[in-house]
PDB file of N, CA and C in Angstrom:
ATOM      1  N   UNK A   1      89.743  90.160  84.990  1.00  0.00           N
ATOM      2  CA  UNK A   1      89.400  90.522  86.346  1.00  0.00           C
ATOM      3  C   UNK A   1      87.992  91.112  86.365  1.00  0.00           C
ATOM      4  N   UNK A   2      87.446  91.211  87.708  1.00  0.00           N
ATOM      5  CA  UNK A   2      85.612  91.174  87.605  1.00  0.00           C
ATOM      6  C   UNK A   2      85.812  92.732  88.602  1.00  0.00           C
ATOM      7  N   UNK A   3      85.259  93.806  88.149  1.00  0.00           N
ATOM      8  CA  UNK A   3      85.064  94.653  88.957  1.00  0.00           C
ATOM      9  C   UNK A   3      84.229  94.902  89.879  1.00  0.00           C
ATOM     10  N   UNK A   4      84.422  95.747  91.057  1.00  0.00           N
ATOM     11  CA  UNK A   4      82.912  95.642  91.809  1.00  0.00           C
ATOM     12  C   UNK A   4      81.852  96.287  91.487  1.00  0.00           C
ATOM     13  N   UNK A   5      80.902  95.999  91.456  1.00  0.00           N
ATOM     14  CA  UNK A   5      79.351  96.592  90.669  1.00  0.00           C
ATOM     15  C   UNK A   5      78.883  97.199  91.907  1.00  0.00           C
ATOM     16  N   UNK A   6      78.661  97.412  92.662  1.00  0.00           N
ATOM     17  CA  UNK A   6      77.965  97.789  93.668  1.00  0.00           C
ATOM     18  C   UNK A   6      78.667  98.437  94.603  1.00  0.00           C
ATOM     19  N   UNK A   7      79.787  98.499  95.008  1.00  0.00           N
ATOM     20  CA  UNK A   7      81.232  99.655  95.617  1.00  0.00           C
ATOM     21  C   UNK A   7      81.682 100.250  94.437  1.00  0.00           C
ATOM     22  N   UNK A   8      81.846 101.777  95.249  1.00  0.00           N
ATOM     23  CA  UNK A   8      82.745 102.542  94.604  1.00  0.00           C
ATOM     24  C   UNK A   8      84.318 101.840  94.677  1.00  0.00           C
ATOM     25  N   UNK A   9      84.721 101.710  93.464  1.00  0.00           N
ATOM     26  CA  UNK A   9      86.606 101.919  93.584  1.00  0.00           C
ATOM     27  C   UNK A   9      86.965 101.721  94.927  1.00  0.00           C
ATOM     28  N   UNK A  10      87.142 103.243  95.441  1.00  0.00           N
ATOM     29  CA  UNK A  10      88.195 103.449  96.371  1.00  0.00           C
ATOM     30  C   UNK A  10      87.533 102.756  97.192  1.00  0.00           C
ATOM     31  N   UNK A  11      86.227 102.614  97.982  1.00  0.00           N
ATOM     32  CA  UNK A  11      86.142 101.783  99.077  1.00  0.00           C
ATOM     33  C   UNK A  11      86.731 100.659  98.949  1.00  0.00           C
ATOM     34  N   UNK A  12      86.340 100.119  97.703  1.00  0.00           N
ATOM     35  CA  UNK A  12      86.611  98.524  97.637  1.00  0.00           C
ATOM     36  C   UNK A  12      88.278  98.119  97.839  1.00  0.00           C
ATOM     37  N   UNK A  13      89.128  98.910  97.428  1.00  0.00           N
ATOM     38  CA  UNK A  13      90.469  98.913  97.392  1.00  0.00           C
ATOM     39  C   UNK A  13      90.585  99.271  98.808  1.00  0.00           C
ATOM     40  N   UNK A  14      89.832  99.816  99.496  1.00  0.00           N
ATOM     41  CA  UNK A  14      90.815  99.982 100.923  1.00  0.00           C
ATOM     42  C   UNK A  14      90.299  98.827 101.981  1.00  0.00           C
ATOM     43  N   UNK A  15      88.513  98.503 101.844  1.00  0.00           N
ATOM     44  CA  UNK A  15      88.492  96.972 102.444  1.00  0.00           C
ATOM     45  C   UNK A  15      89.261  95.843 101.418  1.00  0.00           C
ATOM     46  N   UNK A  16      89.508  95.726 100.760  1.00  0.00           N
ATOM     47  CA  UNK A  16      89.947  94.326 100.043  1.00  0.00           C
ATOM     48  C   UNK A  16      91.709  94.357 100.529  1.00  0.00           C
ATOM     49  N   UNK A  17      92.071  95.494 100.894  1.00  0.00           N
ATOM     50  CA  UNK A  17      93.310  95.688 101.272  1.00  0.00           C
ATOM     51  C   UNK A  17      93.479  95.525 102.876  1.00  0.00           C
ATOM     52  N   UNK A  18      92.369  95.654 103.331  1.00  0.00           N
ATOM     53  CA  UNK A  18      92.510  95.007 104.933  1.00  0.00           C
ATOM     54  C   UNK A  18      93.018  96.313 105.623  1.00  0.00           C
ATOM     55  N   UNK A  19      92.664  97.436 105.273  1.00  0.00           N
ATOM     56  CA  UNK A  19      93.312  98.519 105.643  1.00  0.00           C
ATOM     57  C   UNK A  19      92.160  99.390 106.604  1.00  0.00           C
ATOM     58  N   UNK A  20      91.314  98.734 106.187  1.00  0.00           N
ATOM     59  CA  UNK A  20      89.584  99.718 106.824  1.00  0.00           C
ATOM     60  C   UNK A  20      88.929  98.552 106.776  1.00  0.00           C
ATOM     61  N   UNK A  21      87.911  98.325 107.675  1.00  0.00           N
ATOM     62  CA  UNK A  21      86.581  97.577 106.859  1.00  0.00           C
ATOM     63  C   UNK A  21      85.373  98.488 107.042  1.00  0.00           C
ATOM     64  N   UNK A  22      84.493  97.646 106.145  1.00  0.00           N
ATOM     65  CA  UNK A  22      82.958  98.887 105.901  1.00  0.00           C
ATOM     66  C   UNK A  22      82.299  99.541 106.827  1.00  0.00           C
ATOM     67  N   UNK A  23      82.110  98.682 108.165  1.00  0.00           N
ATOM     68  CA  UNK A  23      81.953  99.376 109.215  1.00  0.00           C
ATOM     69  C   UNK A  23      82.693 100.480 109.611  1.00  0.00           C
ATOM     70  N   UNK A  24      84.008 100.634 109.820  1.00  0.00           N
ATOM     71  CA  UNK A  24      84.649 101.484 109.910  1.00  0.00           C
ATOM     72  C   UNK A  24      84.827 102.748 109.111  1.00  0.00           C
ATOM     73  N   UNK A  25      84.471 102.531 107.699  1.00  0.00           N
ATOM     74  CA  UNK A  25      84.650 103.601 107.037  1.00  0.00           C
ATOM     75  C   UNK A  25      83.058 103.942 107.161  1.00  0.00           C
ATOM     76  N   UNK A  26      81.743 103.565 107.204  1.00  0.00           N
ATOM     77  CA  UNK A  26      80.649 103.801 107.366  1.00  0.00           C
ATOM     78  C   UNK A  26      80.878 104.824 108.931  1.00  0.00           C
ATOM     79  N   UNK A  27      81.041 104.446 109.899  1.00  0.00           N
ATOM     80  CA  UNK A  27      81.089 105.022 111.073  1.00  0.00           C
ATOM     81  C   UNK A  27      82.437 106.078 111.989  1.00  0.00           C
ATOM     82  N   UNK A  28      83.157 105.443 111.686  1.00  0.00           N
ATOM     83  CA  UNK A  28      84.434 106.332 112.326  1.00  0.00           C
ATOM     84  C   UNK A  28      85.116 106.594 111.705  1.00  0.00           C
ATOM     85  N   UNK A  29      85.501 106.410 110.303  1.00  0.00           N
ATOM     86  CA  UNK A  29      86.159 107.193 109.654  1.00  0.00           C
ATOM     87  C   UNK A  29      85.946 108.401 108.173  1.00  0.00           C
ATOM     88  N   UNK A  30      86.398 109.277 108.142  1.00  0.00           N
ATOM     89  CA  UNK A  30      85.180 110.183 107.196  1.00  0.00           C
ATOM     90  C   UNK A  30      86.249 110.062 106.122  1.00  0.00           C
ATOM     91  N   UNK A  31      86.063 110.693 104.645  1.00  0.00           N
ATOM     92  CA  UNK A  31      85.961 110.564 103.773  1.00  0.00           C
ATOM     93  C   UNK A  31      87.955 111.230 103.337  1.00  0.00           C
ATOM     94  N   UNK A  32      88.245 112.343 104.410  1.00  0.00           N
ATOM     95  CA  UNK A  32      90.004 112.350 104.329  1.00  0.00           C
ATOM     96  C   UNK A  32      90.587 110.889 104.773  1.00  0.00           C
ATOM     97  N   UNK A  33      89.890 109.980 105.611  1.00  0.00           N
ATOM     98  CA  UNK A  33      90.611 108.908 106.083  1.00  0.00           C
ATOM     99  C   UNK A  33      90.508 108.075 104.831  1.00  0.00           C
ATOM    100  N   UNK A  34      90.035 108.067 104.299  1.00  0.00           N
ATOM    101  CA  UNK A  34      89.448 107.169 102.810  1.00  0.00           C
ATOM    102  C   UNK A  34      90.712 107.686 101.895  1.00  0.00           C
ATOM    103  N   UNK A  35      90.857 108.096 101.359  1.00  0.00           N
ATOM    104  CA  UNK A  35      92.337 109.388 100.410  1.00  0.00           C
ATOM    105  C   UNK A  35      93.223 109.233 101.293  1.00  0.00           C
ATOM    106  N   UNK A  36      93.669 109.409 102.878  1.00  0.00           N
ATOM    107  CA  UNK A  36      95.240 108.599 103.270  1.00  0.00           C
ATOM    108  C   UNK A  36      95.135 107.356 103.354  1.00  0.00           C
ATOM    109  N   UNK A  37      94.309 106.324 103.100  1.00  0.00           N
ATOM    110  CA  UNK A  37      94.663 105.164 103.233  1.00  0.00           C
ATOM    111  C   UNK A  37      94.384 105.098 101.765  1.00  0.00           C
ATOM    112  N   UNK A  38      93.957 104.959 100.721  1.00  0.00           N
ATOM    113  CA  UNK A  38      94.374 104.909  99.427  1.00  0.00           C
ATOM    114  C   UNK A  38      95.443 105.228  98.798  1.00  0.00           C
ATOM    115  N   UNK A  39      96.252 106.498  99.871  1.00  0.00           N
ATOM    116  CA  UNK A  39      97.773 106.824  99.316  1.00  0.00           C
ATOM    117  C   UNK A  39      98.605 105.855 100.118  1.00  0.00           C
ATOM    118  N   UNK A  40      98.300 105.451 101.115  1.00  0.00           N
ATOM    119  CA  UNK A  40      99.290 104.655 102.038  1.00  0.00           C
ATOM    120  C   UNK A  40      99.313 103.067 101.222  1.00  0.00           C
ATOM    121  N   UNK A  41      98.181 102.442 100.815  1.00  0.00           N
ATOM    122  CA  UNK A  41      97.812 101.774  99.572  1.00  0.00           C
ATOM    123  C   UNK A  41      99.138 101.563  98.525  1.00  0.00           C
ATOM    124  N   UNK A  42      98.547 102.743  97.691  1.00  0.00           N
ATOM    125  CA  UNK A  42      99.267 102.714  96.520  1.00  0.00           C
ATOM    126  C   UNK A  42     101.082 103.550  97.015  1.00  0.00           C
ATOM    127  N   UNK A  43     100.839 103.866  97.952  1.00  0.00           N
ATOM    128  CA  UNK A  43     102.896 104.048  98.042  1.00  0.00           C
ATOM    129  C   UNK A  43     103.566 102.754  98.622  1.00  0.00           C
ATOM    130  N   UNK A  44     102.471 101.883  99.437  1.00  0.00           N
ATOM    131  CA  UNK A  44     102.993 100.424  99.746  1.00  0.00           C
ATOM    132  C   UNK A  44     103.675  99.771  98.846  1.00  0.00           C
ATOM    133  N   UNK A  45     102.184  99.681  97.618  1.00  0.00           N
ATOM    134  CA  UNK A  45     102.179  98.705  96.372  1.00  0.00           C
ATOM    135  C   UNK A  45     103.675  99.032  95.577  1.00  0.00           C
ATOM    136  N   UNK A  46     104.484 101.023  95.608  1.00  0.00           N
ATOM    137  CA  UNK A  46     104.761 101.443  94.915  1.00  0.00           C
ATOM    138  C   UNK A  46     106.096 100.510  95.388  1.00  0.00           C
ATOM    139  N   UNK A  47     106.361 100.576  96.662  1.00  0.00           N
ATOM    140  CA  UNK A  47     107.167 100.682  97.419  1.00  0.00           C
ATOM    141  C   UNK A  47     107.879  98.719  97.378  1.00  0.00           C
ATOM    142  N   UNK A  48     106.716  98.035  97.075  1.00  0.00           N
ATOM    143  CA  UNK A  48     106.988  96.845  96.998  1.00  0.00           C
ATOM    144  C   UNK A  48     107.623  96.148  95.824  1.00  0.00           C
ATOM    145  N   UNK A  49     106.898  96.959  94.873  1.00  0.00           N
ATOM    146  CA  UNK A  49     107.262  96.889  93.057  1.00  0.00           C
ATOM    147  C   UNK A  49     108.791  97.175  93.403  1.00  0.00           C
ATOM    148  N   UNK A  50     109.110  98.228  93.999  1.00  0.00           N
ATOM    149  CA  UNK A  50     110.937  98.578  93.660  1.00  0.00           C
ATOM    150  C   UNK A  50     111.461  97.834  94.203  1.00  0.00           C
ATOM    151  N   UNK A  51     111.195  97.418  95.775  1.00  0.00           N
ATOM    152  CA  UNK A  51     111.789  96.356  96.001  1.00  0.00           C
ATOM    153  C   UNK A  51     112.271  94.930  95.484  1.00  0.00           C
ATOM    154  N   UNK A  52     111.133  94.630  95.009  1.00  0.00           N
ATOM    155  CA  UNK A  52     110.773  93.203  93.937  1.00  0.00           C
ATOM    156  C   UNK A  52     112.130  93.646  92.778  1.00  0.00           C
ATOM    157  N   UNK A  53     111.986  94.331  92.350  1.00  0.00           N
ATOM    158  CA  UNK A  53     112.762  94.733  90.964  1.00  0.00           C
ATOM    159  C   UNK A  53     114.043  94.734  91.673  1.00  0.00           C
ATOM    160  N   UNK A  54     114.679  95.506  92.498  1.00  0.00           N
ATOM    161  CA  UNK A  54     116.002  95.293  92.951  1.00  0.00           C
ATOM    162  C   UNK A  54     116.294  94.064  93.194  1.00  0.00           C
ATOM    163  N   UNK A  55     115.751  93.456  94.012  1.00  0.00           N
ATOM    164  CA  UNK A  55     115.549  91.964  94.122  1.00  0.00           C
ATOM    165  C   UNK A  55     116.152  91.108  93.084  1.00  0.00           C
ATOM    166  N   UNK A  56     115.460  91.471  92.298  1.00  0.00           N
ATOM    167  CA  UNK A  56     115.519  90.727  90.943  1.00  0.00           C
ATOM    168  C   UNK A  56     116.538  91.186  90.555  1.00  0.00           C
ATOM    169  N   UNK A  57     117.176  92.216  90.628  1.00  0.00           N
ATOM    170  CA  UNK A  57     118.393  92.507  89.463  1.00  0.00           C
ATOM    171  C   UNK A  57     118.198  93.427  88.928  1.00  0.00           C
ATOM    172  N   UNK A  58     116.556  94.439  88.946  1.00  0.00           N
ATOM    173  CA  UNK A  58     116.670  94.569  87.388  1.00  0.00           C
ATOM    174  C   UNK A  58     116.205  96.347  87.372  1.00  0.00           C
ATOM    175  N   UNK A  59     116.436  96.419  88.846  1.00  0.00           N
ATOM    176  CA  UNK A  59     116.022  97.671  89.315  1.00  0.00           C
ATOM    177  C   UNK A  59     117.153  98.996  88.946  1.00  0.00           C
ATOM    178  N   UNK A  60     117.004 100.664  89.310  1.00  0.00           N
ATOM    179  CA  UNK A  60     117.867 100.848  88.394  1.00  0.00           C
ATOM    180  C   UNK A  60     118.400 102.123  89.268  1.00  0.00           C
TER     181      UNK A  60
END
């Protein structure tokens, strides 16, 4: 996988996630909105993994 060279991390994870785009986090949203949508992010992702696994069988 190719990382982004030119975004920080967390921006890039919250536009590539369709959750913000750059404009938005450039202008109306400040830097706490950046940290709840990175947790809303990763409790989605968390949230999808368990599902998947029950799914499967294999959850516990």
């Amino acid at each position: 996988m190719v990382d982004y060279v030119n975004v920080p991390r967390t921006i890039a994870t919250v536009i590539s996630s369709g959750k913000a785009s750059k404009a938005e986090l450039d202008s109306v949203l400040g830097v706490q909105d950046l940290w709840d949508l990175l947790e809303i992010i990763q409790v989605d992702a968390h949230n999808e993994r368990v599902m998947q696994e029950t799914q499967n069988g294999s959850g516990t």
